[in-house]
C-alpha atoms as a PDB file:
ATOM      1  CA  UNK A   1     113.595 108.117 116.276  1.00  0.00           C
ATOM      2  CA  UNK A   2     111.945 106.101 113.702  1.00  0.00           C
ATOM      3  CA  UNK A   3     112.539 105.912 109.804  1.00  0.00           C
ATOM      4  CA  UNK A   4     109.506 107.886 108.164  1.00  0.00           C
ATOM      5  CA  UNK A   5     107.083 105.708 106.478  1.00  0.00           C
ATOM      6  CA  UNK A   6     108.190 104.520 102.850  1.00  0.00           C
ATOM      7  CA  UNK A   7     104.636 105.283 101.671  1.00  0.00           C
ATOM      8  CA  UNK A   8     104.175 109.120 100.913  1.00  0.00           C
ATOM      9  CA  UNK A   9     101.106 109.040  98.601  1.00  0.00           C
ATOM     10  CA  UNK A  10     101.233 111.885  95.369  1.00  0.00           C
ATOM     11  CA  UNK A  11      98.438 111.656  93.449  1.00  0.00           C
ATOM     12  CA  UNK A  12     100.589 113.612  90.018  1.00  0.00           C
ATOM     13  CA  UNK A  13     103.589 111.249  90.779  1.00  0.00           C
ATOM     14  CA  UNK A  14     100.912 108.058  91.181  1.00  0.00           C
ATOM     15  CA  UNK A  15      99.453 109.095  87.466  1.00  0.00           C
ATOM     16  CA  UNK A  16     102.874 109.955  85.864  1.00  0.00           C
ATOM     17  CA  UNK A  17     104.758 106.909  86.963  1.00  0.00           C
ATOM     18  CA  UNK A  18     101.965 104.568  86.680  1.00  0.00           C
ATOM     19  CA  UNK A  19      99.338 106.257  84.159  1.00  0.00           C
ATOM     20  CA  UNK A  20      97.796 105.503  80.714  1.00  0.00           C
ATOM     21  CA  UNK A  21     100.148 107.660  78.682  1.00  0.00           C
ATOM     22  CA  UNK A  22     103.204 105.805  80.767  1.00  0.00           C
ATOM     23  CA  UNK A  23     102.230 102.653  80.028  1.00  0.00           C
ATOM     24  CA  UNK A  24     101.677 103.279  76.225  1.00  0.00           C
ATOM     25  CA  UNK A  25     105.617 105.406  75.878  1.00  0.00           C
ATOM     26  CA  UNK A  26     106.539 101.836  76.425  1.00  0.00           C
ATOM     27  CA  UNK A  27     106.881  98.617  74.532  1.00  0.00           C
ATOM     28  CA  UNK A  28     106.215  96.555  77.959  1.00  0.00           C
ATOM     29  CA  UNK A  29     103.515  99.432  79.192  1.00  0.00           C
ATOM     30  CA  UNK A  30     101.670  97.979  75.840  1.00  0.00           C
ATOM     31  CA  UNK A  31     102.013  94.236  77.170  1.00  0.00           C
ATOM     32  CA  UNK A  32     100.194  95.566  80.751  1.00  0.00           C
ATOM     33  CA  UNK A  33      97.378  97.309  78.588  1.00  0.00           C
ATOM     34  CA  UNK A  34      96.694  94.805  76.510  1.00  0.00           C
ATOM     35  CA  UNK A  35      97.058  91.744  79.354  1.00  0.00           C
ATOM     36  CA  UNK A  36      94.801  93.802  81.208  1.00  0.00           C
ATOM     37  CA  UNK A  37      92.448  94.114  78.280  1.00  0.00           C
ATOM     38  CA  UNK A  38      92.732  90.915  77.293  1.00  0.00           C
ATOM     39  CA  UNK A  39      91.858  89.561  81.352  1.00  0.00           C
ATOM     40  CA  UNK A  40      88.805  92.218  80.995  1.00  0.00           C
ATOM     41  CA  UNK A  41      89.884  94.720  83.761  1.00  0.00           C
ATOM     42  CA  UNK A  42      87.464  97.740  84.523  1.00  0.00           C
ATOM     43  CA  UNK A  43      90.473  99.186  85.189  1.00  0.00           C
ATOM     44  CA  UNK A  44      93.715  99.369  82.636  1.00  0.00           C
ATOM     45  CA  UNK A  45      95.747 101.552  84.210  1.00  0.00           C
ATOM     46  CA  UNK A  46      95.652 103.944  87.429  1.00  0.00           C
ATOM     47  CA  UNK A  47      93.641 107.004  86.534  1.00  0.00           C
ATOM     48  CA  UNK A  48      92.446 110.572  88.480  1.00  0.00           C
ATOM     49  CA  UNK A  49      89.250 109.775  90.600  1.00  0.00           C
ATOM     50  CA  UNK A  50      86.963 112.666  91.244  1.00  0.00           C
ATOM     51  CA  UNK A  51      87.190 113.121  94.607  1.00  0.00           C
ATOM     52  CA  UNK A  52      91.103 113.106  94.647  1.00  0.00           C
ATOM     53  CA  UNK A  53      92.741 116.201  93.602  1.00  0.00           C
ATOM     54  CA  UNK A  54      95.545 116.617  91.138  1.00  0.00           C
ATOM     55  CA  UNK A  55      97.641 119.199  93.560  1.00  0.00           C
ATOM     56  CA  UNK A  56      99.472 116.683  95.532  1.00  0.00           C
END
Protein backbone atom coordinates (compact mmCIF):
# COMPACT_ATOMS: atom_id res chain seq x y z
CA UNK A 1 0.00 0.00 0.00
CA UNK A 2 0.72 3.47 -0.92
CA UNK A 3 0.75 6.76 1.26
CA UNK A 4 -2.58 8.71 0.29
CA UNK A 5 -1.98 11.72 -1.72
CA UNK A 6 -0.80 14.89 0.37
CA UNK A 7 -3.26 16.98 -1.68
CA UNK A 8 -6.92 16.67 -0.26
CA UNK A 9 -8.54 19.83 -1.72
CA UNK A 10 -11.32 21.80 0.92
CA UNK A 11 -12.63 24.57 -0.56
CA UNK A 12 -13.70 26.25 3.47
CA UNK A 13 -10.15 25.21 4.66
CA UNK A 14 -8.56 26.76 1.12
CA UNK A 15 -10.54 30.26 2.02
CA UNK A 16 -9.87 30.20 5.83
CA UNK A 17 -6.20 29.46 5.71
CA UNK A 18 -5.48 31.41 2.70
CA UNK A 19 -8.46 34.08 2.36
CA UNK A 20 -8.89 37.90 2.39
CA UNK A 21 -9.89 38.21 6.02
CA UNK A 22 -6.62 35.83 6.85
CA UNK A 23 -4.38 37.77 5.21
CA UNK A 24 -5.60 41.15 6.73
CA UNK A 25 -5.66 39.41 10.87
CA UNK A 26 -2.04 39.66 10.02
CA UNK A 27 0.75 42.17 9.95
CA UNK A 28 2.61 39.99 7.08
CA UNK A 29 -1.05 39.01 5.42
CA UNK A 30 -0.99 43.07 4.91
CA UNK A 31 2.59 42.89 3.17
CA UNK A 32 0.96 39.97 0.58
CA UNK A 33 -2.12 42.37 -0.06
CA UNK A 34 -0.46 45.21 -0.61
CA UNK A 35 2.69 43.47 -2.76
CA UNK A 36 0.03 42.03 -4.65
CA UNK A 37 -1.66 45.37 -5.11
CA UNK A 38 1.18 47.09 -5.63
CA UNK A 39 2.39 44.22 -8.69
CA UNK A 40 -1.41 44.84 -9.99
CA UNK A 41 -2.80 41.26 -9.44
CA UNK A 42 -6.50 40.55 -10.60
CA UNK A 43 -6.29 38.45 -7.93
CA UNK A 44 -5.21 39.49 -4.08
CA UNK A 45 -6.01 36.72 -2.34
CA UNK A 46 -7.81 33.19 -2.97
CA UNK A 47 -11.53 33.79 -3.04
CA UNK A 48 -15.01 31.43 -3.55
CA UNK A 49 -15.58 30.94 -7.40
CA UNK A 50 -19.12 30.33 -8.45
CA UNK A 51 -19.05 27.13 -9.62
CA UNK A 52 -17.21 25.70 -6.48
CA UNK A 53 -19.27 25.12 -3.52
CA UNK A 54 -18.58 26.17 0.02
CA UNK A 55 -19.61 22.50 1.58
CA UNK A 56 -16.33 20.85 1.22
Amino acid sequence: MSPKRTWQPKVRKRLRTHGFLKRMSTPGGRNVIKSRRRKGRAVLAVRLSIRKSIKD
